[in-house]
Protein backbone atom coordinates (compact mmCIF):
# COMPACT_ATOMS: atom_id res chain seq x y z
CA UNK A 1 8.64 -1.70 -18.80
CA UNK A 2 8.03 -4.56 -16.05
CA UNK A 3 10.47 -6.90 -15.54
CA UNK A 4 9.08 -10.57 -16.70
CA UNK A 5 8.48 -12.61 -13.52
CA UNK A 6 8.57 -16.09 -14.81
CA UNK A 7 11.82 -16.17 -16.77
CA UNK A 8 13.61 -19.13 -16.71
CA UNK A 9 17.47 -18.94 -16.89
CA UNK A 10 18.35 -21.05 -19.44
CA UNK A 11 15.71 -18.57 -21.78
CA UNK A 12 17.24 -15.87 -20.37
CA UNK A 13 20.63 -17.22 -22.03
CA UNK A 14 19.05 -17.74 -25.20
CA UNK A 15 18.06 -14.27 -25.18
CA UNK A 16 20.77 -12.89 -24.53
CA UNK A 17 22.94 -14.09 -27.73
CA UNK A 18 21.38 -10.84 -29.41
CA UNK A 19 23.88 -9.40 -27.18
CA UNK A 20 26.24 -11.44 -28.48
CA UNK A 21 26.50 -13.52 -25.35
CA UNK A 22 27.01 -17.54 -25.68
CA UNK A 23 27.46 -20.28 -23.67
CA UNK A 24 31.22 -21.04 -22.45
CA UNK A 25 30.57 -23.10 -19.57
CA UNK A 26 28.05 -24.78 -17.21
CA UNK A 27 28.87 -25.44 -13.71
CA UNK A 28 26.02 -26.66 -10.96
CA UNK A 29 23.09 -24.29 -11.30
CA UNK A 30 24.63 -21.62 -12.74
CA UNK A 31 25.37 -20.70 -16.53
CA UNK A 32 28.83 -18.46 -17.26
CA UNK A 33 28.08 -16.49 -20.24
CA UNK A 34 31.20 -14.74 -22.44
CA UNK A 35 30.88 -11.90 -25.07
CA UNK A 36 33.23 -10.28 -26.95
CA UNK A 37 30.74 -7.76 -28.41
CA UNK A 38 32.25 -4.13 -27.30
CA UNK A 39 35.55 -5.91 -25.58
CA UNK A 40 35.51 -9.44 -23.43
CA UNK A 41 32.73 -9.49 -20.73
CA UNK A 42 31.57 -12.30 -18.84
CA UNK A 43 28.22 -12.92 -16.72
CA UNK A 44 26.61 -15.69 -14.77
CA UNK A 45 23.29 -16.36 -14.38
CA UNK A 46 21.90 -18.95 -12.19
CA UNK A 47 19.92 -21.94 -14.30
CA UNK A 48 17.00 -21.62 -11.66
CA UNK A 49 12.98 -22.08 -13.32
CA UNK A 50 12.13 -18.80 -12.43
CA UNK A 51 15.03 -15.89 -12.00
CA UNK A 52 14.61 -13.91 -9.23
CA UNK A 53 13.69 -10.34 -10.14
CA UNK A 54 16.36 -8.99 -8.44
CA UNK A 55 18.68 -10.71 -9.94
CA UNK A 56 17.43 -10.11 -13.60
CA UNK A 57 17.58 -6.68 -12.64
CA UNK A 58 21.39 -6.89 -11.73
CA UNK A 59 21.89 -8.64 -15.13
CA UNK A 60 20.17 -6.69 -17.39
CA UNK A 61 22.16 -3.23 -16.10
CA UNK A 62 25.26 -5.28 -15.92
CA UNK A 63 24.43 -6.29 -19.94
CA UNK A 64 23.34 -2.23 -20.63
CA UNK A 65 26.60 -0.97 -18.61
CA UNK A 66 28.83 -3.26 -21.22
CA UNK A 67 27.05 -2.41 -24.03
CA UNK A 68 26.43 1.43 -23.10
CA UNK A 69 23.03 1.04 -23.56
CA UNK A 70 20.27 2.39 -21.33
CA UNK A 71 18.64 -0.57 -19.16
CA UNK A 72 14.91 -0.09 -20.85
CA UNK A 73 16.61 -0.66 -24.50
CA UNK A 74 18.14 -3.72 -22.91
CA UNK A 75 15.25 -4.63 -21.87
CA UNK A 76 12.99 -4.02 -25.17
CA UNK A 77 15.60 -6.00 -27.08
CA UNK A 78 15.39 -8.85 -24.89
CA UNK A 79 11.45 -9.05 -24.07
CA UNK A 80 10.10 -7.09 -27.42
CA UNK A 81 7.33 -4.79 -25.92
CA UNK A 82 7.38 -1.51 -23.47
């Protein structure tokens, strides 16, 4: 599966509450998520228009490490389609 290209962070937030991730804080351009899904785990994600593949790569295996998932199930959950 290809990594979307034109994912904004703030979507990438909302998508990521079927994680179990929300919202705990805002500060400048970047977004601190907080789970507590599979123990307390926290990521930040930078509230740009587009998301740098790169670092959507870094967050998606950083999501799949925490919830021992492989990074293309991550990935299906979050985008729908393979």
């Amino acid at each position: 599966m290809k990594l979307p290209s034109d994912i904004s962070g703030e979507r990438l937030a909302e998508l990521l509450a079927v994680f179990g991730y929300r919202k705990t804080r805002q500060s400048g351009s970047h977004i601190r998520l907080t789970t507590t899904d599979f123990g307390e785990h926290h990521i930040t994600i930078p509230s740009h228009s587009a998301v740098k593949l790169g670092t959507l790569n870094s967050i998606i295996r950083d999501v799949a490490a925490h919830s021992k998932a492989t990074r293309e199930e991550v990935m299906e959950k979050l985008f729908g389609k393979k």
